[in-house]
PDB file of N, CA and C in Angstrom:
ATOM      1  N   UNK A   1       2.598 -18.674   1.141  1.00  0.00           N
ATOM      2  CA  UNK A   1       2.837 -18.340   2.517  1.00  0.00           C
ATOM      3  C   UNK A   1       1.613 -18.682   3.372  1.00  0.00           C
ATOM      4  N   UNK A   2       0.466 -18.450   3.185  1.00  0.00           N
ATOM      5  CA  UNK A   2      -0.597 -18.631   3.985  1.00  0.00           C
ATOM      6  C   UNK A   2      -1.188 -19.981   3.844  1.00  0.00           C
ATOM      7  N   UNK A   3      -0.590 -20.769   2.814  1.00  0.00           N
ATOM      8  CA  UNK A   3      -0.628 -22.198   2.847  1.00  0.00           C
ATOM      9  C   UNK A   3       0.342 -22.909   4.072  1.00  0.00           C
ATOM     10  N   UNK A   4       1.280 -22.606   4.622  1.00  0.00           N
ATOM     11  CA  UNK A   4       2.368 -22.648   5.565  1.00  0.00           C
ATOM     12  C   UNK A   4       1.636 -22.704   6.757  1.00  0.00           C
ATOM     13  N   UNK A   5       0.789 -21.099   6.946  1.00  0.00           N
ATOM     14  CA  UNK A   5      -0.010 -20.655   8.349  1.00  0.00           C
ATOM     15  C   UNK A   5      -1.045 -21.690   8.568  1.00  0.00           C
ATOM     16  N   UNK A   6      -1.501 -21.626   7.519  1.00  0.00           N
ATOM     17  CA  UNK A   6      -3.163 -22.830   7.597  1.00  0.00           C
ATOM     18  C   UNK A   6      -2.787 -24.034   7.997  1.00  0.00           C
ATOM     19  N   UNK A   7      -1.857 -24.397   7.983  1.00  0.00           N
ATOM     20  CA  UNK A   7      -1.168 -25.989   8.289  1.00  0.00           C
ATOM     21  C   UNK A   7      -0.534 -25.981   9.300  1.00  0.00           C
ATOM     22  N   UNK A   8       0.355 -25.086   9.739  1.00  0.00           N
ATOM     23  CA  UNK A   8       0.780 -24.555  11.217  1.00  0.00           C
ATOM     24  C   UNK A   8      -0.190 -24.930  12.476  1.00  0.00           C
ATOM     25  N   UNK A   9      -1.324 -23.947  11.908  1.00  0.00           N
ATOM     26  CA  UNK A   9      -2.495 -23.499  12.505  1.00  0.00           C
ATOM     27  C   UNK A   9      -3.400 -24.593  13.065  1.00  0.00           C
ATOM     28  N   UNK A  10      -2.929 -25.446  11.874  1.00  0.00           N
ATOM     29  CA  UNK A  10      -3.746 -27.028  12.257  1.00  0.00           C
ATOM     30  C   UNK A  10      -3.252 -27.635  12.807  1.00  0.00           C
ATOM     31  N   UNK A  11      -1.910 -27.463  12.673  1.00  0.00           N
ATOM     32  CA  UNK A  11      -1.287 -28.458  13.682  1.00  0.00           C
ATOM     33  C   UNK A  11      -1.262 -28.221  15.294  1.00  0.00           C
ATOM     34  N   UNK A  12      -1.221 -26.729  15.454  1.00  0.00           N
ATOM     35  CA  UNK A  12      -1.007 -26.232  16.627  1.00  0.00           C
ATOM     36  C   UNK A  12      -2.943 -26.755  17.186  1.00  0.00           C
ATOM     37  N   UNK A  13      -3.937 -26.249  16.478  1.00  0.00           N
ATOM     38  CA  UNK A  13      -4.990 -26.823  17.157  1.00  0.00           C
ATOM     39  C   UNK A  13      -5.224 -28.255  17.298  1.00  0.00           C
ATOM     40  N   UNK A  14      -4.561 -28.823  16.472  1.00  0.00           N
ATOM     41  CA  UNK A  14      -4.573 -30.483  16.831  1.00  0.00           C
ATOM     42  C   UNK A  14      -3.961 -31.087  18.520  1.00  0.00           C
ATOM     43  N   UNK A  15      -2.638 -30.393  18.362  1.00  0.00           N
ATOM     44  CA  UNK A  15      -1.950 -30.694  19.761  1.00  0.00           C
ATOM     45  C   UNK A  15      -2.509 -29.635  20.879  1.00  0.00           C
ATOM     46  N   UNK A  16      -3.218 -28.770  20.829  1.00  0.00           N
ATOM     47  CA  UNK A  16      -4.212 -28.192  21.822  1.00  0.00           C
ATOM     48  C   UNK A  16      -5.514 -28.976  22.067  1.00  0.00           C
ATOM     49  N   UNK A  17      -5.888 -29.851  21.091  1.00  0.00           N
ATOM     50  CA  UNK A  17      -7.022 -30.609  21.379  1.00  0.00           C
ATOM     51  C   UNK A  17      -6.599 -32.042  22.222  1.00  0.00           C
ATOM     52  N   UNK A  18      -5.488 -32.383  22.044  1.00  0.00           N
ATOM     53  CA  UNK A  18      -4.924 -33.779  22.547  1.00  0.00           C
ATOM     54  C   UNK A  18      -4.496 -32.758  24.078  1.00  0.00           C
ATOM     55  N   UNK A  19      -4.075 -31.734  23.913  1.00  0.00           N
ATOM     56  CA  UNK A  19      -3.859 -31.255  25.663  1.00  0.00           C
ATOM     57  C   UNK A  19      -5.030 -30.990  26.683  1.00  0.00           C
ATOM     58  N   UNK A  20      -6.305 -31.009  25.683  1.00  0.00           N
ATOM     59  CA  UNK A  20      -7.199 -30.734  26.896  1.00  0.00           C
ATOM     60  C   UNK A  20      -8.289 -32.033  26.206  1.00  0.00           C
ATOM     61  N   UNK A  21      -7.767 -33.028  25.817  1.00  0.00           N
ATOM     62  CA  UNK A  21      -8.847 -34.124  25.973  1.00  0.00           C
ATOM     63  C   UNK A  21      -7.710 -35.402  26.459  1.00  0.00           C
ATOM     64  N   UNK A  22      -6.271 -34.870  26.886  1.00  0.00           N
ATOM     65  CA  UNK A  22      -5.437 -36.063  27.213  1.00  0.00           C
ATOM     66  C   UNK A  22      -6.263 -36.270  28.861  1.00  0.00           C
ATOM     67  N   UNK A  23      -5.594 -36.982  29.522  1.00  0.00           N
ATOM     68  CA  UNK A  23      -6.121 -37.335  31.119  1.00  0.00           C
ATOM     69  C   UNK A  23      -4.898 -36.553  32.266  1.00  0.00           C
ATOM     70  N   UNK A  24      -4.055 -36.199  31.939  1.00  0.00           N
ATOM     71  CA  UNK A  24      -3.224 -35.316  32.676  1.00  0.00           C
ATOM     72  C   UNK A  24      -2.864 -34.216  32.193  1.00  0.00           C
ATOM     73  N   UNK A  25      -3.515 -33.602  30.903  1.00  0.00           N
ATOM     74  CA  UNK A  25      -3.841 -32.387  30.164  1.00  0.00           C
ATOM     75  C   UNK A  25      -4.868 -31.653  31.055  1.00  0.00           C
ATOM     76  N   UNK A  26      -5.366 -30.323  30.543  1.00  0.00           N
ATOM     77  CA  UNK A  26      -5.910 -29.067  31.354  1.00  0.00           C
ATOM     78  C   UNK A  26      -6.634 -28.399  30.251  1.00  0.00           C
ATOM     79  N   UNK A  27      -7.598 -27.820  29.894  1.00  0.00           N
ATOM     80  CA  UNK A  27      -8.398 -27.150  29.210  1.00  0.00           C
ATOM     81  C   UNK A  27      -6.804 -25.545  29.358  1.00  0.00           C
ATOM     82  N   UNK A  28      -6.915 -25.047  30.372  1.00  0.00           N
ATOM     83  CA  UNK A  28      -6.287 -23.917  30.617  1.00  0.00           C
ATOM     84  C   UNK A  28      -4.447 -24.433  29.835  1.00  0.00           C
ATOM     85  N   UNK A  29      -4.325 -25.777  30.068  1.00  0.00           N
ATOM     86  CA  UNK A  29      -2.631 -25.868  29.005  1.00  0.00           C
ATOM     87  C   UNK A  29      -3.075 -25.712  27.670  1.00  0.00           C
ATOM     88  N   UNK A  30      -4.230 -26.303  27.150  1.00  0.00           N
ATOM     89  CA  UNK A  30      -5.050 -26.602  25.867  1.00  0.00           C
ATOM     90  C   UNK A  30      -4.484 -24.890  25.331  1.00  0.00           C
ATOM     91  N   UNK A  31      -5.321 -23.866  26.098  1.00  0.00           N
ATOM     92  CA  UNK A  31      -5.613 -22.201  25.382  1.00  0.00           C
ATOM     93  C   UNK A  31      -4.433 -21.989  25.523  1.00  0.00           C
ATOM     94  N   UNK A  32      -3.135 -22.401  26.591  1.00  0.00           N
ATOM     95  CA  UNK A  32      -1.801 -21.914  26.434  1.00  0.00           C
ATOM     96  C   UNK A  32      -0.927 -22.358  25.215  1.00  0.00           C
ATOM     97  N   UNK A  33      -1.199 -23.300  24.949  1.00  0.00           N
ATOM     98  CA  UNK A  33      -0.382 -24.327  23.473  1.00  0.00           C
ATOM     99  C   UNK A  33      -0.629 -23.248  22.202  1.00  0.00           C
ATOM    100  N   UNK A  34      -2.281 -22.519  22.383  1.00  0.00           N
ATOM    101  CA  UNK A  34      -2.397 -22.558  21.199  1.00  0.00           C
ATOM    102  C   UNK A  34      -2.093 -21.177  21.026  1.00  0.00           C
ATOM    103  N   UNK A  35      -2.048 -20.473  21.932  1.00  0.00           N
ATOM    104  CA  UNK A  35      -1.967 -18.805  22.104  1.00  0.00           C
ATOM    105  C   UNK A  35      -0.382 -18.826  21.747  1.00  0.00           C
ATOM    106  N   UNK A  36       0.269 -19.755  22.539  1.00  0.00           N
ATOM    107  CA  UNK A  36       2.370 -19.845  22.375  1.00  0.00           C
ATOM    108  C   UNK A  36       2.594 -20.661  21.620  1.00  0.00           C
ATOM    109  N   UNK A  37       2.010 -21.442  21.183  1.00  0.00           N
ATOM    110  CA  UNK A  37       2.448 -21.874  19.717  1.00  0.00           C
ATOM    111  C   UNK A  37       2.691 -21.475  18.481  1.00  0.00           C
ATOM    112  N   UNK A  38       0.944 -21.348  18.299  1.00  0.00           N
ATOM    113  CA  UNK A  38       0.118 -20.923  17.162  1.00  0.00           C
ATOM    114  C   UNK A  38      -0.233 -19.332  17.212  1.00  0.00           C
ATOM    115  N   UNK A  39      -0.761 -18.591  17.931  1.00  0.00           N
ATOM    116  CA  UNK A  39      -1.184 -17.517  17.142  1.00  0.00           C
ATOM    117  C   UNK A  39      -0.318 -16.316  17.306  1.00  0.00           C
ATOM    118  N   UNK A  40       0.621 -16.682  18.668  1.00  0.00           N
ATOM    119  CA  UNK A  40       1.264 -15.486  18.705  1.00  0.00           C
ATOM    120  C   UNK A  40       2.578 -15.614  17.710  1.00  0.00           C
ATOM    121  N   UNK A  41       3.465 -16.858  17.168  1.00  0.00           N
ATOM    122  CA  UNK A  41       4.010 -16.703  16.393  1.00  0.00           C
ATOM    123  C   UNK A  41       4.130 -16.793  15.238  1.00  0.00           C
ATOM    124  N   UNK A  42       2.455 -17.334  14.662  1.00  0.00           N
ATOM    125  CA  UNK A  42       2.230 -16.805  13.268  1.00  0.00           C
ATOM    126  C   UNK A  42       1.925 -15.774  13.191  1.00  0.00           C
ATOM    127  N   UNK A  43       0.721 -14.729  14.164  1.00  0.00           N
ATOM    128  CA  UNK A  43       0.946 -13.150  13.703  1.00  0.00           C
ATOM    129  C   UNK A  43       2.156 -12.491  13.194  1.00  0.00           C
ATOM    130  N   UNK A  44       3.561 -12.710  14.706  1.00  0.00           N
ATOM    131  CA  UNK A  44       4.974 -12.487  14.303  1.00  0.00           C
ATOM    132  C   UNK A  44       5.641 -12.684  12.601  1.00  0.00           C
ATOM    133  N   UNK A  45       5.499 -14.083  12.726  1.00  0.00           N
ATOM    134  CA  UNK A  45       6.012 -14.390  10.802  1.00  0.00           C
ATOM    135  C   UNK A  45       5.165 -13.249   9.921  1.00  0.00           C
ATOM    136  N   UNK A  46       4.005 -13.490  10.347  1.00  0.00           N
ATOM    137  CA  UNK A  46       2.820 -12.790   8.887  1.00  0.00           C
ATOM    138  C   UNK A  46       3.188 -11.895   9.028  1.00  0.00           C
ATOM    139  N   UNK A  47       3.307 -10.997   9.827  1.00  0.00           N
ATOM    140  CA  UNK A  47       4.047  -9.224   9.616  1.00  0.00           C
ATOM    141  C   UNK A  47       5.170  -9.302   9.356  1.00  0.00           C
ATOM    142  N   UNK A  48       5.926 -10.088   9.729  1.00  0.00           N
ATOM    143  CA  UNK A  48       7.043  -9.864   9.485  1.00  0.00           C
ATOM    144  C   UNK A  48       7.357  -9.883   7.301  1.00  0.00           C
ATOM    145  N   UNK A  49       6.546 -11.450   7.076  1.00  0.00           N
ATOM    146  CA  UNK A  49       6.761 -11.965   5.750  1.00  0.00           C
ATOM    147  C   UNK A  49       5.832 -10.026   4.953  1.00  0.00           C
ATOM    148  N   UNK A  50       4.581  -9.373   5.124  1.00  0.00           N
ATOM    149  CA  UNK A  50       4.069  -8.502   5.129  1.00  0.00           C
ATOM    150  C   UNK A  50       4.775  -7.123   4.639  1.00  0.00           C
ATOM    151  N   UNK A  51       6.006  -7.214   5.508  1.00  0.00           N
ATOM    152  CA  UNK A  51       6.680  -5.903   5.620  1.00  0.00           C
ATOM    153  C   UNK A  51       6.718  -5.325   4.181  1.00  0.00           C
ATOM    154  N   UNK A  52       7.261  -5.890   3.561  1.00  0.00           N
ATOM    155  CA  UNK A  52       7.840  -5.230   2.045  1.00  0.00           C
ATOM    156  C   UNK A  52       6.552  -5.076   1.336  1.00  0.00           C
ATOM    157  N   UNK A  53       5.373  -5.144   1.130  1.00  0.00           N
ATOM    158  CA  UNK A  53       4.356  -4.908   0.412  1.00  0.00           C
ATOM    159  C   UNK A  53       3.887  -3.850   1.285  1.00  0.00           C
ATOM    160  N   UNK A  54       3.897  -3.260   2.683  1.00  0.00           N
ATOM    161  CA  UNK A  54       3.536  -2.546   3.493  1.00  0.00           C
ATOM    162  C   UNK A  54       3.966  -1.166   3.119  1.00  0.00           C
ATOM    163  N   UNK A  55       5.470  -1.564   3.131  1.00  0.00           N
ATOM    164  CA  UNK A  55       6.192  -0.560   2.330  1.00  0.00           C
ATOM    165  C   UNK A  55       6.000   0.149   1.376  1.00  0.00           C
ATOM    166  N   UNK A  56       5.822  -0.827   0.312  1.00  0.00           N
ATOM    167  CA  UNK A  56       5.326  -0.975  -0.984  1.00  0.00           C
ATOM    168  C   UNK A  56       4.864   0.268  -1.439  1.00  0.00           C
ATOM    169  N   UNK A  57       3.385   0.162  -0.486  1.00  0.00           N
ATOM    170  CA  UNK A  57       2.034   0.655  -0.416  1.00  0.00           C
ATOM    171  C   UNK A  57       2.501   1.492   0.213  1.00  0.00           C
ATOM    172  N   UNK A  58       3.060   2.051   0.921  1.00  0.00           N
ATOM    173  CA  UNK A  58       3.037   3.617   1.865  1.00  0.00           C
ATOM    174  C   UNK A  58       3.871   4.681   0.664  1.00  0.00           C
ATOM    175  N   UNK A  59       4.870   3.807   0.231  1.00  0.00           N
ATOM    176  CA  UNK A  59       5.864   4.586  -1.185  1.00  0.00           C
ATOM    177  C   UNK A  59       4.942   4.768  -1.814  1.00  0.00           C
ATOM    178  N   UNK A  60       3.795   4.067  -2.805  1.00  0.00           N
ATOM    179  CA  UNK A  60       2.966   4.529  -3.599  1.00  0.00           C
ATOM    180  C   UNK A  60       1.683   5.531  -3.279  1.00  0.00           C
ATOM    181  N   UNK A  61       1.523   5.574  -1.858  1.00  0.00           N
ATOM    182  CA  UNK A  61       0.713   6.464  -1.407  1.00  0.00           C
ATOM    183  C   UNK A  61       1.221   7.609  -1.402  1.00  0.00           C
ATOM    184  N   UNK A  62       2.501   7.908  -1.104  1.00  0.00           N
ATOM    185  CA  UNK A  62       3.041   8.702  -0.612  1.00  0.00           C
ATOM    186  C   UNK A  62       3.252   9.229  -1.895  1.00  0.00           C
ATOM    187  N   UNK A  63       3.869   8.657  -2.925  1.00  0.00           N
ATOM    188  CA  UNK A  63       4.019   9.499  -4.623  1.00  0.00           C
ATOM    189  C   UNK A  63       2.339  10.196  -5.210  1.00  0.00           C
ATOM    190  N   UNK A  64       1.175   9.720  -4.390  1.00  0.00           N
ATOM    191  CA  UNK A  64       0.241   9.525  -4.902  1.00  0.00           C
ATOM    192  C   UNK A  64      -0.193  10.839  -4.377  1.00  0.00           C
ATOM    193  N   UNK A  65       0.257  11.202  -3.068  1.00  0.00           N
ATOM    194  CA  UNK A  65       0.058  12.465  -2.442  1.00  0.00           C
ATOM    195  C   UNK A  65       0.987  13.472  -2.802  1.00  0.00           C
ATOM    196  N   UNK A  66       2.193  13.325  -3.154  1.00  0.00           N
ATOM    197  CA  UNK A  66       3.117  14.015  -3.922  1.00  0.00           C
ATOM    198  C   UNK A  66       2.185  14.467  -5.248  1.00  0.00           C
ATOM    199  N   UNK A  67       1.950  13.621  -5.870  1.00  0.00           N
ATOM    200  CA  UNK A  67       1.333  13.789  -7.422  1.00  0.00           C
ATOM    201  C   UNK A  67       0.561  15.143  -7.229  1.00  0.00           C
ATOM    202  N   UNK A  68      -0.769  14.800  -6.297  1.00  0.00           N
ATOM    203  CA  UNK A  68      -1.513  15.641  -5.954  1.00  0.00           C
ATOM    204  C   UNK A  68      -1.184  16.671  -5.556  1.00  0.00           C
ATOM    205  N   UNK A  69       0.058  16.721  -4.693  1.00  0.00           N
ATOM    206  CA  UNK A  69       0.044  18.184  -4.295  1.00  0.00           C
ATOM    207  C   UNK A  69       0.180  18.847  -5.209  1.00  0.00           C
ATOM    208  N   UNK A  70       1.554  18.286  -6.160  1.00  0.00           N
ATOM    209  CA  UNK A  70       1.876  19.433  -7.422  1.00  0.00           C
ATOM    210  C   UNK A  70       0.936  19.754  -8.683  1.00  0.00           C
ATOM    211  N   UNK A  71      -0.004  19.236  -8.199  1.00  0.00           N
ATOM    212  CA  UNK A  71      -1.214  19.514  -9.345  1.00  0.00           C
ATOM    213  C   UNK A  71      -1.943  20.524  -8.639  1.00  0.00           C
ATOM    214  N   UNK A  72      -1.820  20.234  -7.531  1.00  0.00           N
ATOM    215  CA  UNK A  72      -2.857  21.348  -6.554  1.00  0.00           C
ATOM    216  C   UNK A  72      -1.934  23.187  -6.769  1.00  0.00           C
ATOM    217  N   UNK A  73      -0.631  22.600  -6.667  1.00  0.00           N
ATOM    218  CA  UNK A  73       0.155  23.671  -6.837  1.00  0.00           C
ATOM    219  C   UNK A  73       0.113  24.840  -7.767  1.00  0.00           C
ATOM    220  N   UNK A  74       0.564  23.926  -8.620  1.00  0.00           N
ATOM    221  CA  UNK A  74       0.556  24.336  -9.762  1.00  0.00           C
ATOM    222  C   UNK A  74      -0.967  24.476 -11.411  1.00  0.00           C
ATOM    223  N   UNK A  75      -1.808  24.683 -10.693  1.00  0.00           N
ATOM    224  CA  UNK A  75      -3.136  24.549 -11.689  1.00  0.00           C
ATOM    225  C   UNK A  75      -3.224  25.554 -13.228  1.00  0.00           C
ATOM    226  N   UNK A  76      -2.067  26.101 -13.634  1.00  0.00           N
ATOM    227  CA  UNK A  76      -1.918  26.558 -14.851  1.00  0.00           C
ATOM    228  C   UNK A  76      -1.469  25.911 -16.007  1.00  0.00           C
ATOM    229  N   UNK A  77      -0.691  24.844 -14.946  1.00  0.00           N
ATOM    230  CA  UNK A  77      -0.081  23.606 -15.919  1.00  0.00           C
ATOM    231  C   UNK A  77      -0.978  22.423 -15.566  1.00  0.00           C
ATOM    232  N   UNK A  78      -1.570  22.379 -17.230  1.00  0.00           N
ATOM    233  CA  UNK A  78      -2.638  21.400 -17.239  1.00  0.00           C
ATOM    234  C   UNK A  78      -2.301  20.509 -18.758  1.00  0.00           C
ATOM    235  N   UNK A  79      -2.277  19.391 -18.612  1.00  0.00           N
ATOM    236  CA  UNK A  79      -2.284  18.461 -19.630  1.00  0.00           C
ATOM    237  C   UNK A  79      -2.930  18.775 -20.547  1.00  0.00           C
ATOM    238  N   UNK A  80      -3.829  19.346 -21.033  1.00  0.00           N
ATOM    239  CA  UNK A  80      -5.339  20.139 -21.964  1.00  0.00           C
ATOM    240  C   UNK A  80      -3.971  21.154 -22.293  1.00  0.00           C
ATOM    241  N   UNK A  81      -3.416  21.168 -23.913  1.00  0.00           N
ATOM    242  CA  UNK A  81      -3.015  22.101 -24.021  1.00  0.00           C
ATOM    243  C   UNK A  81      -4.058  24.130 -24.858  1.00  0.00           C
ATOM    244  N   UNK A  82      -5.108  23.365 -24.547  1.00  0.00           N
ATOM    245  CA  UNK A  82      -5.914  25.039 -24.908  1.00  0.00           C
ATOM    246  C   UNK A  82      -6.362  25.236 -23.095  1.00  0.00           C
ATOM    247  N   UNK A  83      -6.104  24.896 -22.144  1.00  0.00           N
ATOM    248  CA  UNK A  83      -6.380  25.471 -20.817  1.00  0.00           C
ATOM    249  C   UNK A  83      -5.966  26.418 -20.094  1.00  0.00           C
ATOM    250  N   UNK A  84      -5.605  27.739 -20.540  1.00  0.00           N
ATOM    251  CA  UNK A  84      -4.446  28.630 -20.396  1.00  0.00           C
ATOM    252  C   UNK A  84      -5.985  29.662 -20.117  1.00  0.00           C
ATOM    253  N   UNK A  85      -6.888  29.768 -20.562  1.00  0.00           N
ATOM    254  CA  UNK A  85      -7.906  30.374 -20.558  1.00  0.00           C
ATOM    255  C   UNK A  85      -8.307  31.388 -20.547  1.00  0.00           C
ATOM    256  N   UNK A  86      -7.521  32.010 -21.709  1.00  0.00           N
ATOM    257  CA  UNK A  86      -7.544  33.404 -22.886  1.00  0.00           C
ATOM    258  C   UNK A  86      -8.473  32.916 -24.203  1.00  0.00           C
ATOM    259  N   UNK A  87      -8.727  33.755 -24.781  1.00  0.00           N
ATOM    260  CA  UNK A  87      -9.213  32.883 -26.281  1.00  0.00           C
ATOM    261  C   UNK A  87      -8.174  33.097 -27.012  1.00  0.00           C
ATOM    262  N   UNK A  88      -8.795  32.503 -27.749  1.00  0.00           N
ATOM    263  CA  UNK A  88      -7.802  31.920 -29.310  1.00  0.00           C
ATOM    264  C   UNK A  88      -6.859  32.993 -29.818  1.00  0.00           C
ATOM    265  N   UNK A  89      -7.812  33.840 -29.863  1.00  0.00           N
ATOM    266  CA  UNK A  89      -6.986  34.911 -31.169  1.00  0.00           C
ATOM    267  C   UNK A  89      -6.137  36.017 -29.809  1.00  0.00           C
ATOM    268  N   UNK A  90      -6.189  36.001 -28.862  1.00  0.00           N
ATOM    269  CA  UNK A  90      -6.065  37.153 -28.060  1.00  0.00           C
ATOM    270  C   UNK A  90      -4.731  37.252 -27.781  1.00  0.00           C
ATOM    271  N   UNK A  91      -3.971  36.128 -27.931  1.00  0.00           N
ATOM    272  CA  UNK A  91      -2.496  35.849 -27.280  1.00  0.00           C
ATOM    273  C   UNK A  91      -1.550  36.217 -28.659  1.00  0.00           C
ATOM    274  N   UNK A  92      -2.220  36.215 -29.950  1.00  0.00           N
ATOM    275  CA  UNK A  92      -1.540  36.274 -31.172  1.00  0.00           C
ATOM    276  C   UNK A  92      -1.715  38.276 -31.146  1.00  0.00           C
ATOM    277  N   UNK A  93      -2.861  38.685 -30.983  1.00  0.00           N
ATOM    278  CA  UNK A  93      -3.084  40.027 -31.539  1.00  0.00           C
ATOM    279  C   UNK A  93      -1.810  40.797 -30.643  1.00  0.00           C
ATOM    280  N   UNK A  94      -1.698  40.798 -29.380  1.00  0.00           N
ATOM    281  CA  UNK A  94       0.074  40.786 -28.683  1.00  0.00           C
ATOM    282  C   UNK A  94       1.373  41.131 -29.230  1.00  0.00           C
ATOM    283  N   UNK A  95       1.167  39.942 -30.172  1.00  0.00           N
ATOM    284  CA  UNK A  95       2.636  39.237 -30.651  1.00  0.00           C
ATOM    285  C   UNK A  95       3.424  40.313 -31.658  1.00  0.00           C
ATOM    286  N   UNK A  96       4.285  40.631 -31.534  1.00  0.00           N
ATOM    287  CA  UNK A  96       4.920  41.239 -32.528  1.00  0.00           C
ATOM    288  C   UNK A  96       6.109  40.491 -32.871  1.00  0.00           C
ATOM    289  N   UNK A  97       5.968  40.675 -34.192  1.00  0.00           N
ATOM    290  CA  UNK A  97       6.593  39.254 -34.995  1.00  0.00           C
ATOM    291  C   UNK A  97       8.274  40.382 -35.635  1.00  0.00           C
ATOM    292  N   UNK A  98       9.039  39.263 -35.675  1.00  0.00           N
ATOM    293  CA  UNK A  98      10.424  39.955 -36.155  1.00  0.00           C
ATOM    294  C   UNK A  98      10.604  40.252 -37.789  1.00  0.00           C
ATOM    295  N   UNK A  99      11.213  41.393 -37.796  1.00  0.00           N
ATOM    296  CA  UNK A  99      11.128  42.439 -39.248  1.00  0.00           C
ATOM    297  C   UNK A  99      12.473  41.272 -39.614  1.00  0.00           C
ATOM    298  N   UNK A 100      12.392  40.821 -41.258  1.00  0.00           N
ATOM    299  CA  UNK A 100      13.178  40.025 -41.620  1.00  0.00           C
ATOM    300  C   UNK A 100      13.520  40.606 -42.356  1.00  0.00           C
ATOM    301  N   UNK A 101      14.699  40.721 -43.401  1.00  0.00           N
ATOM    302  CA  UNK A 101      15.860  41.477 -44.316  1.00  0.00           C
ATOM    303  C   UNK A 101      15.706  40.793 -45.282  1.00  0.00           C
ATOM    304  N   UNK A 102      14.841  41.479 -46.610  1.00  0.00           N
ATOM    305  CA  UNK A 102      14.668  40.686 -48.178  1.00  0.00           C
ATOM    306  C   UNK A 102      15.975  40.705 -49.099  1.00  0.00           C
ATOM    307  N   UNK A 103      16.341  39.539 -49.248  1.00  0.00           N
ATOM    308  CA  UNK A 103      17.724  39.090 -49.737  1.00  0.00           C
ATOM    309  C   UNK A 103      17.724  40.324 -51.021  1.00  0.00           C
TER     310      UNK A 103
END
């Protein structure tokens, strides 16, 4: 795509240079050729061609700030499964375990 613009670009300054070095050309038609040719409707294309990676990038920001919030949210649930931050033995001494029936 920006191989397209660069060649555009040249062309449009080529025929701005033949408008203000022709003999019934104008320096002031010269900056108009190249402003309505060249730059105002390659900006147009380039955003336009742009859009979908723009996108792209606001969806992945936007999951990226999602991510974060629910980590911010939620800070008990942590990938580290010893991060619960009791010790070891303290969550077992608790536990009362079920009386089983010897065959």
């Amino acid at each position: 795509m920006y191989l397209v613009v660069i060649g555009w670009m040249y062309v449009v300054l080529m025929m701005s240079v033949a408008e203000a070095t022709n003999t019934t050309g104008s320096l002031l038609g010269a900056i108009v050729t190249f402003f309505l040719y060249g730059l105002l409707p390659v900006a147009l294309v380039v955003y336009l061609m742009l859009t979908p990676q723009r996108r792209k990038a606001i969806k992945a920001r936007e999951a990226a700030e999602l991510e974060a919030q629910r980590a911010a949210e939620a800070p008990g649930q942590s990938v580290d499964p010893d991060a619960g931050g009791h010790a070891p033995g303290a969550a077992e001494s608790h536990r009362i375990t079920a009386v089983r029936k010897e065959p």
